[in-house]
PDB file of N, CA and C in Angstrom:
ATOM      1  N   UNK A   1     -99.956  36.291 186.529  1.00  0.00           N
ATOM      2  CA  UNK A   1    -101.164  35.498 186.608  1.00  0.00           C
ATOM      3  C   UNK A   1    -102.167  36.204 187.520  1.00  0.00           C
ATOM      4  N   UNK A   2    -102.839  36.579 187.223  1.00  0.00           N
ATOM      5  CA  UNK A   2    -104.502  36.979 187.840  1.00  0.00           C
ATOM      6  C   UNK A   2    -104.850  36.055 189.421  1.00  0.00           C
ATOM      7  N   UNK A   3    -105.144  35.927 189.968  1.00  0.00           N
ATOM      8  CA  UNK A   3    -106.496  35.546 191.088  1.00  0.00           C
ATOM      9  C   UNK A   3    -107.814  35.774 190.606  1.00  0.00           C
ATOM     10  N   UNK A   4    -108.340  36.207 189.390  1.00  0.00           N
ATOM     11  CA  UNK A   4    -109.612  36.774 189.600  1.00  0.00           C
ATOM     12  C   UNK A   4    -109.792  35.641 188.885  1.00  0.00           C
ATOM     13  N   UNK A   5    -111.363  35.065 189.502  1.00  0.00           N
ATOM     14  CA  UNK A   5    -111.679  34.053 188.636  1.00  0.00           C
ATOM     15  C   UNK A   5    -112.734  34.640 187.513  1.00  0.00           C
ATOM     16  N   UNK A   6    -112.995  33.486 186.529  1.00  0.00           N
ATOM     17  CA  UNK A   6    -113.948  34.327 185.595  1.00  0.00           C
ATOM     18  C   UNK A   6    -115.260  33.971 185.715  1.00  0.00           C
ATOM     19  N   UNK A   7    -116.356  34.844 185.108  1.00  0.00           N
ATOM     20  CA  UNK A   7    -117.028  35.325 185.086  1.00  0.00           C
ATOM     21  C   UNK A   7    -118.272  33.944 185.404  1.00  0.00           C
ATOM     22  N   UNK A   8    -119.039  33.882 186.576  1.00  0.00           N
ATOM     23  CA  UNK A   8    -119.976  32.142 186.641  1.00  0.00           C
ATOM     24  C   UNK A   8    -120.765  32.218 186.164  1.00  0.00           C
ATOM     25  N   UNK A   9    -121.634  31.020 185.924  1.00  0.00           N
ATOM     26  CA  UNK A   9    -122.804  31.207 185.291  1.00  0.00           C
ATOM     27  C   UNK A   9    -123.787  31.981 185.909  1.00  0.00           C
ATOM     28  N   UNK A  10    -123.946  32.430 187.066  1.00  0.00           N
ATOM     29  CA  UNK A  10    -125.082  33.177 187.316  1.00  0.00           C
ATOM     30  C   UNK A  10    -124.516  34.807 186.814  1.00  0.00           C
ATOM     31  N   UNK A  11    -123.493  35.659 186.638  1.00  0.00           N
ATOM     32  CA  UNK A  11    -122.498  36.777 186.089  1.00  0.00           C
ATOM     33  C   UNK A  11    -123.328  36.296 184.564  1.00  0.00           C
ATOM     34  N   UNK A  12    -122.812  35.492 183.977  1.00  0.00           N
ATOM     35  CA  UNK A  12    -123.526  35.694 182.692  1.00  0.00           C
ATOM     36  C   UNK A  12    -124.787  35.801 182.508  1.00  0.00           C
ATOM     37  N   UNK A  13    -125.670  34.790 183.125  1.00  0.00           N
ATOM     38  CA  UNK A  13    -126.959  34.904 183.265  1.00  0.00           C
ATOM     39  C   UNK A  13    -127.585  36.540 183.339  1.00  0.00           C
ATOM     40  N   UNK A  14    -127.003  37.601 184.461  1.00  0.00           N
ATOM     41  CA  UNK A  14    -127.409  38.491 184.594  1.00  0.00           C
ATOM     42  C   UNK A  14    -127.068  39.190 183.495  1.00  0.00           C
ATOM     43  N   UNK A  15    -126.011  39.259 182.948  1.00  0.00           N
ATOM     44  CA  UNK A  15    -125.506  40.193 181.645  1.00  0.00           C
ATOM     45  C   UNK A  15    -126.583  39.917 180.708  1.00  0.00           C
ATOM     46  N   UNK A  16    -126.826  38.283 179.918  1.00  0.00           N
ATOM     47  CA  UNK A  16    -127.349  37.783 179.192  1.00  0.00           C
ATOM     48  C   UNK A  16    -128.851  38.523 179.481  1.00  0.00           C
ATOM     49  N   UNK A  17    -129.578  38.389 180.605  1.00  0.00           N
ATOM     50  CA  UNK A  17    -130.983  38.687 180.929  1.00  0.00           C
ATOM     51  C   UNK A  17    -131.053  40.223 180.607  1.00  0.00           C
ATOM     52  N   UNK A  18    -129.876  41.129 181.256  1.00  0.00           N
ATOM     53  CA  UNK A  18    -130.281  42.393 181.084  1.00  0.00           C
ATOM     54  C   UNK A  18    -129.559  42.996 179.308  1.00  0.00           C
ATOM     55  N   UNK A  19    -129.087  42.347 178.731  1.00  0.00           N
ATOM     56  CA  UNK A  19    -128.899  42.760 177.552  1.00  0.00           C
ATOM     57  C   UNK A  19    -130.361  42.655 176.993  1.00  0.00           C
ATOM     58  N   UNK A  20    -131.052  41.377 176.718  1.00  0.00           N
ATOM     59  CA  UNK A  20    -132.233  41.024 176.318  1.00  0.00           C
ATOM     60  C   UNK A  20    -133.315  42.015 176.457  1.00  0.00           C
ATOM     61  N   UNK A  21    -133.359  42.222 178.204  1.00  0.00           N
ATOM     62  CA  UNK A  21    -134.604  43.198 178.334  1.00  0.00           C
ATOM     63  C   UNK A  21    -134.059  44.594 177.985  1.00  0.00           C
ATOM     64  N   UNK A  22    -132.634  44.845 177.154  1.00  0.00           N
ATOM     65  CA  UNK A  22    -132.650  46.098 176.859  1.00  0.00           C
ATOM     66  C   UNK A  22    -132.527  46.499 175.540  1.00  0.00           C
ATOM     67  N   UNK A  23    -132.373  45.182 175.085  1.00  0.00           N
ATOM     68  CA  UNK A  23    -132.331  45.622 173.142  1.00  0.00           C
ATOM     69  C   UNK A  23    -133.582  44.833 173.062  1.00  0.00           C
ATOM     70  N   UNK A  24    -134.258  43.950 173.438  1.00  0.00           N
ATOM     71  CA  UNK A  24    -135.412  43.400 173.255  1.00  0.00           C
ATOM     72  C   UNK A  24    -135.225  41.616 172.140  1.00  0.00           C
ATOM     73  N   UNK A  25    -133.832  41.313 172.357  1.00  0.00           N
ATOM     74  CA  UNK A  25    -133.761  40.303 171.593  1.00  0.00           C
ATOM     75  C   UNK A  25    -132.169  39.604 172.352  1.00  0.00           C
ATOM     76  N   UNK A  26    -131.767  38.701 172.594  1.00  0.00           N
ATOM     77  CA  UNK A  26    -130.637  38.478 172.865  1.00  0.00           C
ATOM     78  C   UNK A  26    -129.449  38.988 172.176  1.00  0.00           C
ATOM     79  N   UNK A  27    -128.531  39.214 172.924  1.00  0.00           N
ATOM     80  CA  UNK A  27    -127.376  40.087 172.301  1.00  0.00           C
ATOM     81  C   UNK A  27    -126.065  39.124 173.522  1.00  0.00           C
ATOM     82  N   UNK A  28    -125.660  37.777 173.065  1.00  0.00           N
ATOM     83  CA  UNK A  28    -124.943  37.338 173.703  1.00  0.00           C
ATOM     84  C   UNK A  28    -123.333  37.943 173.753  1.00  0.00           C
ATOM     85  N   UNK A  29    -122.493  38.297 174.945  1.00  0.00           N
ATOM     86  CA  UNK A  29    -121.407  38.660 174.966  1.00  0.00           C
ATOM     87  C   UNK A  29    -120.180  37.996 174.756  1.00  0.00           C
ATOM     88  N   UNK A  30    -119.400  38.661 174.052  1.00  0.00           N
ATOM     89  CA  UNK A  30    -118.579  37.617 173.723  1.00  0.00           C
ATOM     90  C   UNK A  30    -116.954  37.529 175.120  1.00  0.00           C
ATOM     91  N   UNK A  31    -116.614  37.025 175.766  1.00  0.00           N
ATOM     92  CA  UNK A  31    -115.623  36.667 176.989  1.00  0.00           C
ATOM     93  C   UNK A  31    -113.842  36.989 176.445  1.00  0.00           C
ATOM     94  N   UNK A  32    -113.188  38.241 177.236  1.00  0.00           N
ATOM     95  CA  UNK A  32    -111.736  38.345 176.858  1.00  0.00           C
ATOM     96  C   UNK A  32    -111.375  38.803 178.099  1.00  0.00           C
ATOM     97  N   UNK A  33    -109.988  39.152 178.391  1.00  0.00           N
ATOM     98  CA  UNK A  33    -109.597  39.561 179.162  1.00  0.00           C
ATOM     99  C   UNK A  33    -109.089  40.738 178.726  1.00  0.00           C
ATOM    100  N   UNK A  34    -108.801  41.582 180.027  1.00  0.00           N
ATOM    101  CA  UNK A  34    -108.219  43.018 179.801  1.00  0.00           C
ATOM    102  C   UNK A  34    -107.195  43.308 180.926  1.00  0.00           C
ATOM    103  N   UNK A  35    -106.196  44.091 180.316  1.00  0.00           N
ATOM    104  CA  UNK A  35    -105.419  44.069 181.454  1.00  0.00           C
ATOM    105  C   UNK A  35    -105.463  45.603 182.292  1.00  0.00           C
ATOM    106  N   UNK A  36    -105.748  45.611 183.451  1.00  0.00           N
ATOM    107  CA  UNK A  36    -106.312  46.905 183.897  1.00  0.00           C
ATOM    108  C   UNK A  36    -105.289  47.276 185.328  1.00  0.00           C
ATOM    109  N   UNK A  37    -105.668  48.079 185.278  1.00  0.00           N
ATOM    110  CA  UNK A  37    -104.779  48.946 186.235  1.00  0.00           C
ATOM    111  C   UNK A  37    -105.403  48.786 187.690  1.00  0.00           C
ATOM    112  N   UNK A  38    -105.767  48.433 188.744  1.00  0.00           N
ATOM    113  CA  UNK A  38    -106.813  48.085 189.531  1.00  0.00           C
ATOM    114  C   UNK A  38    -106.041  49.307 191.210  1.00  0.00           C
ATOM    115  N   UNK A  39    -104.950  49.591 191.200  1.00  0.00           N
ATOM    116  CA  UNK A  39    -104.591  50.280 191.699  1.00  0.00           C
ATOM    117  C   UNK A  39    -104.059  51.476 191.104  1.00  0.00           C
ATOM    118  N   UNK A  40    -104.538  52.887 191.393  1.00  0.00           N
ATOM    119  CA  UNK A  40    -103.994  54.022 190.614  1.00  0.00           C
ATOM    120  C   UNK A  40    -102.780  54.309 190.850  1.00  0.00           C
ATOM    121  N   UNK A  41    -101.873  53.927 192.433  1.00  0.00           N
ATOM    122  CA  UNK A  41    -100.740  54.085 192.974  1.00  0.00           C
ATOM    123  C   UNK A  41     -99.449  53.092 192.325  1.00  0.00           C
ATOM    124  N   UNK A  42     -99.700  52.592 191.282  1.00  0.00           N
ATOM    125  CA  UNK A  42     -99.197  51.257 191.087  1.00  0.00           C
ATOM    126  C   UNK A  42     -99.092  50.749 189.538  1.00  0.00           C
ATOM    127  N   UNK A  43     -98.149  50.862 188.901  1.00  0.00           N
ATOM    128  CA  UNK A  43     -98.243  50.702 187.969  1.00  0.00           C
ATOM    129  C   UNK A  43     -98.345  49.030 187.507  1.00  0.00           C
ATOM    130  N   UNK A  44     -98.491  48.366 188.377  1.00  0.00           N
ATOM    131  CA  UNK A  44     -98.692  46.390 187.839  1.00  0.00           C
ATOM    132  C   UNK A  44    -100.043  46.683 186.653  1.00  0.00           C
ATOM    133  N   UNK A  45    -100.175  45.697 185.971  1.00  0.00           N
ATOM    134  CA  UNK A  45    -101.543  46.059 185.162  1.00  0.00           C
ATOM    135  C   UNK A  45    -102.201  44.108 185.593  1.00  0.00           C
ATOM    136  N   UNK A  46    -103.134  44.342 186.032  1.00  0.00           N
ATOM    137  CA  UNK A  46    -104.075  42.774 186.324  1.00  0.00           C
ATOM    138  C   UNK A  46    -104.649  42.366 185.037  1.00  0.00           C
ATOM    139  N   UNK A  47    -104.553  41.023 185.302  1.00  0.00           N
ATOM    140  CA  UNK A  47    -105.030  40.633 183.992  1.00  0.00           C
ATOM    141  C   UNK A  47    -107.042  40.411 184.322  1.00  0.00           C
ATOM    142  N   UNK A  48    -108.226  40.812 184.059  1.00  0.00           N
ATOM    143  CA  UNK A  48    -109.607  40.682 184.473  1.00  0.00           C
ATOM    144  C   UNK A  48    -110.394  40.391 183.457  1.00  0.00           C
ATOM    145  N   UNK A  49    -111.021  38.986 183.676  1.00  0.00           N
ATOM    146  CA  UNK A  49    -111.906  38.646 182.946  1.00  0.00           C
ATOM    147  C   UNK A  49    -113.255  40.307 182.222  1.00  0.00           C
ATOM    148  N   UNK A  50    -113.215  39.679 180.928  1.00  0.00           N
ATOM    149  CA  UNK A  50    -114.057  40.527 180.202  1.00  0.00           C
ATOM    150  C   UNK A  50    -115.287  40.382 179.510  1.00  0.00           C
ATOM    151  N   UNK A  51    -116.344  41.009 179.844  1.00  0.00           N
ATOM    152  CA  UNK A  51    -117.502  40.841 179.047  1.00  0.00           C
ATOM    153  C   UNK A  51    -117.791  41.793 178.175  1.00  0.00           C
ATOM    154  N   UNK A  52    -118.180  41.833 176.522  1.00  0.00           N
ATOM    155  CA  UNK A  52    -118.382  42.708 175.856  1.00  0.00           C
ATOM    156  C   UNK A  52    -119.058  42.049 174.560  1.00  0.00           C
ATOM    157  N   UNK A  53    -119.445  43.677 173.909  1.00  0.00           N
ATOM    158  CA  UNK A  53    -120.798  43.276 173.108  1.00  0.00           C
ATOM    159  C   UNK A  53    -120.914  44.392 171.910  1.00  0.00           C
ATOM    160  N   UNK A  54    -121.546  44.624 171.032  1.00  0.00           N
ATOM    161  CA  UNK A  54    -121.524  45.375 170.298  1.00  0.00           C
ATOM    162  C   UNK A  54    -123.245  45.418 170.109  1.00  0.00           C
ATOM    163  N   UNK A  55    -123.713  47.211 169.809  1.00  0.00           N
ATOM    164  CA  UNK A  55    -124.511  47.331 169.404  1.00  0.00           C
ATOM    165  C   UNK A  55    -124.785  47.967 168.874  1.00  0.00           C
ATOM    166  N   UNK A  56    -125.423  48.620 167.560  1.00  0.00           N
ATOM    167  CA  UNK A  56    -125.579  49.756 166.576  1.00  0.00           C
ATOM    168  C   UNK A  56    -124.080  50.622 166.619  1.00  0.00           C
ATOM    169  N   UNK A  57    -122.893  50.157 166.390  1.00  0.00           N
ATOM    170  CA  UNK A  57    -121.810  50.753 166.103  1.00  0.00           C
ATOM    171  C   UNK A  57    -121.337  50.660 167.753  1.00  0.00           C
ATOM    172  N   UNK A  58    -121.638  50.728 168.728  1.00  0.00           N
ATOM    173  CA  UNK A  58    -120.961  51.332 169.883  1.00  0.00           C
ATOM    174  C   UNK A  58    -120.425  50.071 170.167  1.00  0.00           C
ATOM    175  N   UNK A  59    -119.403  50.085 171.112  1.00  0.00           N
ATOM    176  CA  UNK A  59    -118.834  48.937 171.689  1.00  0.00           C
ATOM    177  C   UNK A  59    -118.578  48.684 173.052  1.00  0.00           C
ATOM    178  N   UNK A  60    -118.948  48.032 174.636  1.00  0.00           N
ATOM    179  CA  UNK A  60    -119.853  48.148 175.234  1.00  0.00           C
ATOM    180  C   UNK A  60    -118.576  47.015 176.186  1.00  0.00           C
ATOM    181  N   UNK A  61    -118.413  47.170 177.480  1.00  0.00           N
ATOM    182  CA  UNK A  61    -117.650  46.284 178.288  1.00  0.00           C
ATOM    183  C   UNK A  61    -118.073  46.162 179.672  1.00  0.00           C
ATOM    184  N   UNK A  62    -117.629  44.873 180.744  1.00  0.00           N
ATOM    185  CA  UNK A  62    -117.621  45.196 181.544  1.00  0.00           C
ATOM    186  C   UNK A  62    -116.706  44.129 182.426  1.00  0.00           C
ATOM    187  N   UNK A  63    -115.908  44.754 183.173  1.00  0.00           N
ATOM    188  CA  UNK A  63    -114.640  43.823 183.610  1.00  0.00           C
ATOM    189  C   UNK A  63    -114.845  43.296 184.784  1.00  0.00           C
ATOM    190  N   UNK A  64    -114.208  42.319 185.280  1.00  0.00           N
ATOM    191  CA  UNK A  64    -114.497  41.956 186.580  1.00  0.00           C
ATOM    192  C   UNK A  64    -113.041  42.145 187.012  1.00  0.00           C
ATOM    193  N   UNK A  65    -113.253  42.778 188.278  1.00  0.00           N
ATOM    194  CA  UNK A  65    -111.828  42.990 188.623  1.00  0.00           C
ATOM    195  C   UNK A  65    -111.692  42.619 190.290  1.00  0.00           C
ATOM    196  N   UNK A  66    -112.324  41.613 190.659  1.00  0.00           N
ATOM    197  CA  UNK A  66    -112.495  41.000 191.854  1.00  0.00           C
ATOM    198  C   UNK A  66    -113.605  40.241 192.183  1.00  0.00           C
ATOM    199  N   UNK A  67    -113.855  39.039 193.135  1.00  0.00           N
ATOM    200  CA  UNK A  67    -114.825  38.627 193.746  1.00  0.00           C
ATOM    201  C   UNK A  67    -116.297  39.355 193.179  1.00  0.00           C
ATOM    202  N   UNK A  68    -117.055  40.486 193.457  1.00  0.00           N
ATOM    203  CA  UNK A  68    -118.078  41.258 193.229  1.00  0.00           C
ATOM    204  C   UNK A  68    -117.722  42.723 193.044  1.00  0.00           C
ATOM    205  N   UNK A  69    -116.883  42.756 192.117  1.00  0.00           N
ATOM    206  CA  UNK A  69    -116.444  44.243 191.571  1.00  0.00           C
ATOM    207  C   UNK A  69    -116.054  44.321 190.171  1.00  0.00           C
ATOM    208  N   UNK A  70    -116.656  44.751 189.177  1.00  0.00           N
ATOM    209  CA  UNK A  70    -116.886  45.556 188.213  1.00  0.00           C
ATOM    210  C   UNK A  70    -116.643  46.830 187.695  1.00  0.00           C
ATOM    211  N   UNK A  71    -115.975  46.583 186.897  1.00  0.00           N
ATOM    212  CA  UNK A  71    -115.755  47.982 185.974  1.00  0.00           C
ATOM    213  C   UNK A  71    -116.524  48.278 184.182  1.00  0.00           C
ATOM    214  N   UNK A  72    -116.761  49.505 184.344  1.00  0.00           N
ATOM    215  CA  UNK A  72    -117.316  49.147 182.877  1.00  0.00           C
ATOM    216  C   UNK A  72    -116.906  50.484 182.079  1.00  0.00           C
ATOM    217  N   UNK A  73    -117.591  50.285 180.342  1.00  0.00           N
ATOM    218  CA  UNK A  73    -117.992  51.447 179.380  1.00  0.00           C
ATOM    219  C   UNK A  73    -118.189  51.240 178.226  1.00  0.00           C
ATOM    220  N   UNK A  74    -118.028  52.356 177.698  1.00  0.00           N
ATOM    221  CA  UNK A  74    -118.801  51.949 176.477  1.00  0.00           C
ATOM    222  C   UNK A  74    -117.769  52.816 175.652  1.00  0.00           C
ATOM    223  N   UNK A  75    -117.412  52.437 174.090  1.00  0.00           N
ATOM    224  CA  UNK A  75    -116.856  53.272 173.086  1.00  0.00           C
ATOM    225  C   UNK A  75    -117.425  53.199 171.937  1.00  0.00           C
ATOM    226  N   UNK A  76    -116.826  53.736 171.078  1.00  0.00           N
ATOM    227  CA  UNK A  76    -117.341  54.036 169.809  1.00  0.00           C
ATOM    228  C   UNK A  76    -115.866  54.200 168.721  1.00  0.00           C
ATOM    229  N   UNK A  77    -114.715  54.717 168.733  1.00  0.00           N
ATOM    230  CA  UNK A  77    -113.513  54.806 168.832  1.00  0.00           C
ATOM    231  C   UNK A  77    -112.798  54.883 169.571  1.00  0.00           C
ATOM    232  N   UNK A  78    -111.385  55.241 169.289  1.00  0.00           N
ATOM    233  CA  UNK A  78    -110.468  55.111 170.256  1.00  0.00           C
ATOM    234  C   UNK A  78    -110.604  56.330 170.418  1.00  0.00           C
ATOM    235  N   UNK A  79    -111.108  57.439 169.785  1.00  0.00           N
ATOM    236  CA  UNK A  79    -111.228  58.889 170.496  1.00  0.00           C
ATOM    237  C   UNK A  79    -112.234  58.918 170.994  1.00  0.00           C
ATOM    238  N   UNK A  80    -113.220  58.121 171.694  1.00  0.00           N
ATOM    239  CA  UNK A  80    -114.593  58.661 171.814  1.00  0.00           C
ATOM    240  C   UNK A  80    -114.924  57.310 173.075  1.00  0.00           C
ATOM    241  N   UNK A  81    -114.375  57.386 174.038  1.00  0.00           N
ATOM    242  CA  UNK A  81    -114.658  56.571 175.138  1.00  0.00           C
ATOM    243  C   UNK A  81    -115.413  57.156 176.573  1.00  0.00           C
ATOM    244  N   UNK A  82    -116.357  56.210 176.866  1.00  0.00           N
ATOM    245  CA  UNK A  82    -117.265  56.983 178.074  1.00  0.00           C
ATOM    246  C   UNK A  82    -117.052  55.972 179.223  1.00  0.00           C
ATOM    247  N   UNK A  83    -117.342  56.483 180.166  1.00  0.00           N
ATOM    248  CA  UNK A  83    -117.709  55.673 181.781  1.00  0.00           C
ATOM    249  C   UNK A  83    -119.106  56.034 182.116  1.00  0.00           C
ATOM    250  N   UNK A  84    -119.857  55.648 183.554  1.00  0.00           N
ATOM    251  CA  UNK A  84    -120.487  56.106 183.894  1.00  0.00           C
ATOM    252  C   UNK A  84    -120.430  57.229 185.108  1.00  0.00           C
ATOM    253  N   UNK A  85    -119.249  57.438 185.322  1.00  0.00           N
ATOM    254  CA  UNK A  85    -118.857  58.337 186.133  1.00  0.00           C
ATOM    255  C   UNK A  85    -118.716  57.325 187.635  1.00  0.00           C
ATOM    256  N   UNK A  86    -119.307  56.439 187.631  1.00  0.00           N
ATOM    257  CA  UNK A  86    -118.301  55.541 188.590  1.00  0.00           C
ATOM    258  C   UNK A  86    -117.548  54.377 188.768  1.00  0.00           C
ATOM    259  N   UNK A  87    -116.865  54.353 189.417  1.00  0.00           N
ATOM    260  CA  UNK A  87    -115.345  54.130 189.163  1.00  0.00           C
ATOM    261  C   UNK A  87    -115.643  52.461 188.642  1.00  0.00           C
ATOM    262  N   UNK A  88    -116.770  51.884 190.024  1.00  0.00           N
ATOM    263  CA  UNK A  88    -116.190  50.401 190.424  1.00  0.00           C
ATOM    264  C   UNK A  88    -117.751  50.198 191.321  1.00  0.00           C
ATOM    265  N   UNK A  89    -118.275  49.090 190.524  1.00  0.00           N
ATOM    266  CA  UNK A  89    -119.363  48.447 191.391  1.00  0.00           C
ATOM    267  C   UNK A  89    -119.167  47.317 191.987  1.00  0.00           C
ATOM    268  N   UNK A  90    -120.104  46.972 193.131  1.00  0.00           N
ATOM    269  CA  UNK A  90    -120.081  45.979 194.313  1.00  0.00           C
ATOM    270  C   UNK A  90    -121.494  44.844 193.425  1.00  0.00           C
ATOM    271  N   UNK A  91    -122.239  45.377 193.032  1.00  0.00           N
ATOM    272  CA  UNK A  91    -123.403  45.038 192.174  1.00  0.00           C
ATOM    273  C   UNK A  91    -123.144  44.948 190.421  1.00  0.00           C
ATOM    274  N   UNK A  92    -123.063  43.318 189.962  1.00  0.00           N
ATOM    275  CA  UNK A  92    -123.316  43.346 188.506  1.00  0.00           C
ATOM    276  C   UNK A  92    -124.497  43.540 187.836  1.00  0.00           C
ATOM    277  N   UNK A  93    -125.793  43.523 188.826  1.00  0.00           N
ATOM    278  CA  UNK A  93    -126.749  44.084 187.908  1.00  0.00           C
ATOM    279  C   UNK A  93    -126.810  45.557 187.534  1.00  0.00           C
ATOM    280  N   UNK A  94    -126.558  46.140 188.667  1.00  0.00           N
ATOM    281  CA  UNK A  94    -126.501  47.733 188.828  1.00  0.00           C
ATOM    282  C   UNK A  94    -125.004  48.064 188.197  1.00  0.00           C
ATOM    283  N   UNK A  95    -123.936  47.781 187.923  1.00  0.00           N
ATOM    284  CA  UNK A  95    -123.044  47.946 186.557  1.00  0.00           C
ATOM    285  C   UNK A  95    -123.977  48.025 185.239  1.00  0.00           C
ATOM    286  N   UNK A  96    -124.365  46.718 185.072  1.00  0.00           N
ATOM    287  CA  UNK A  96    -124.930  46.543 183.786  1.00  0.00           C
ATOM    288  C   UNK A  96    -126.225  47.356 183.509  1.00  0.00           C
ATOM    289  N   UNK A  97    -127.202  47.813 184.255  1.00  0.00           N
ATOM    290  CA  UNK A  97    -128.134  48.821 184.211  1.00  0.00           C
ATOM    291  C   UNK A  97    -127.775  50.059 184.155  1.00  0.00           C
ATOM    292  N   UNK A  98    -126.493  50.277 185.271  1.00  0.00           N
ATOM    293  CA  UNK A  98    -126.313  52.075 184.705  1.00  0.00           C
ATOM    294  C   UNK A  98    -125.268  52.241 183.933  1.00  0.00           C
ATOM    295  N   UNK A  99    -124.787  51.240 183.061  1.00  0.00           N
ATOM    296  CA  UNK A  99    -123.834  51.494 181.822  1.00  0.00           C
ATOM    297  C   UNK A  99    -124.947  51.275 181.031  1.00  0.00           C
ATOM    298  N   UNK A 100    -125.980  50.635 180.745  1.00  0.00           N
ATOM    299  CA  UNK A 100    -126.661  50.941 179.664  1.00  0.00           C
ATOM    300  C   UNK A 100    -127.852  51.997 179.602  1.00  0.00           C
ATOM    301  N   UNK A 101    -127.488  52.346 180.865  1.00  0.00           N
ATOM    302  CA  UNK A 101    -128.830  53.595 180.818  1.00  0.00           C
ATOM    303  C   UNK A 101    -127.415  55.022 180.107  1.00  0.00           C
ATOM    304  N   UNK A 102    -126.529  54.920 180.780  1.00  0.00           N
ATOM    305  CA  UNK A 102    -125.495  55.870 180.791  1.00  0.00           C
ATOM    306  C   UNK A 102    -125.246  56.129 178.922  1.00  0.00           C
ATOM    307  N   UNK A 103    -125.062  55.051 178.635  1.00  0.00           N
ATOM    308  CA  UNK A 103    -125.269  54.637 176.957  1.00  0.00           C
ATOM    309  C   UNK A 103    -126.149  54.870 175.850  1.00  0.00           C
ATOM    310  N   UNK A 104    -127.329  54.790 176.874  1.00  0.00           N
ATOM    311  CA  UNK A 104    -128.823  55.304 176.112  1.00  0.00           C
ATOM    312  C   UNK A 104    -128.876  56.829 176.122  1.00  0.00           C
ATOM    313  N   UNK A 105    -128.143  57.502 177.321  1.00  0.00           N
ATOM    314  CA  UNK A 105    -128.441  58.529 177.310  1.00  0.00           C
ATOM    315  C   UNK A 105    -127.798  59.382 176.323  1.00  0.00           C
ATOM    316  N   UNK A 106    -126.847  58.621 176.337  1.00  0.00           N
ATOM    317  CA  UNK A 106    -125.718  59.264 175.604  1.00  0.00           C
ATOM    318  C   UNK A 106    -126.146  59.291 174.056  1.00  0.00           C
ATOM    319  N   UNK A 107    -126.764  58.215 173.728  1.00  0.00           N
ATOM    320  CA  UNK A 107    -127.135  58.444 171.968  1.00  0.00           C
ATOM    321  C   UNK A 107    -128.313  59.267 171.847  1.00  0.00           C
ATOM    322  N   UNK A 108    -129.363  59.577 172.980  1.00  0.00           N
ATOM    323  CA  UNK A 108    -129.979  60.140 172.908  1.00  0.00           C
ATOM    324  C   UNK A 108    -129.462  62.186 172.509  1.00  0.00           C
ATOM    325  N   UNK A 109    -128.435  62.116 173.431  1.00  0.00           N
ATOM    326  CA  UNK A 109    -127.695  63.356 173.500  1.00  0.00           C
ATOM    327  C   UNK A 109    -127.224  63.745 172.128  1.00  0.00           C
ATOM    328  N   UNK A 110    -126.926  62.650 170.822  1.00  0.00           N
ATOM    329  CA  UNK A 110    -125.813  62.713 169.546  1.00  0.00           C
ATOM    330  C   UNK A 110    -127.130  63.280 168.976  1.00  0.00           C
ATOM    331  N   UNK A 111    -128.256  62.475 169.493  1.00  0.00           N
ATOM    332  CA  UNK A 111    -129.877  63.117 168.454  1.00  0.00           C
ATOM    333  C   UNK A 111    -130.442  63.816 168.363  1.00  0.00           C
ATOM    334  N   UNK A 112    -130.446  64.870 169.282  1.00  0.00           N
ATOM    335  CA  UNK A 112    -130.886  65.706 169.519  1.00  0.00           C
ATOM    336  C   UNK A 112    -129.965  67.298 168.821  1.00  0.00           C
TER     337      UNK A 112
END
């Protein structure tokens, strides 16, 4: 059983607001859990509330894995998974802004 509680209404609110101002239309997330590894020394796996979303093919997460800590990314397959190169945020807006900038950049990169 987990300790982590899930995700409050102001956690969604921010997801909800910054999805909007970034596809330009609401893109509500749909709520699962994931079971994650939260210590690298340690093989227990935690069970952490989940937020995720789909957009133009990619598939898009972000976990809560404590009080004000966040994990996120984004895939496309099971061969083709990204981070933003950090590990674990203290900030859910700043998760959710630099996984979708990290995301943007990234399709920008397939277009070119």
């Amino acid at each position: 059983m987990s300790d982590i509680t899930d995700f409050t209404e102001n956690e969604m609110w921010t997801i909800g607001t910054t999805l909007k101002e970034r596809y330009g239309e609401p893109v509500p997330p749909e709520l699962a859990d994931s079971e994650l590894r939260l210590d690298p020394l340690s093989p227990e796996l935690t069970l952490c509330p989940t937020a995720f979303w789909k957009h133009n093919g990619c598939h898009l997460l972000v976990c809560k894995t404590g009080e004000t800590r966040y994990r996120c990314q984004f895939y496309y397959g099971g061969h083709e998974m990204y981070g933003t190169g950090i590990e674990e945020f203290d900030d859910l807006a700043e998760c959710m802004v630099t996984l979708l900038q990290v995301q943007a950049e990234h399709e920008a990169s397939k277009q070119a």
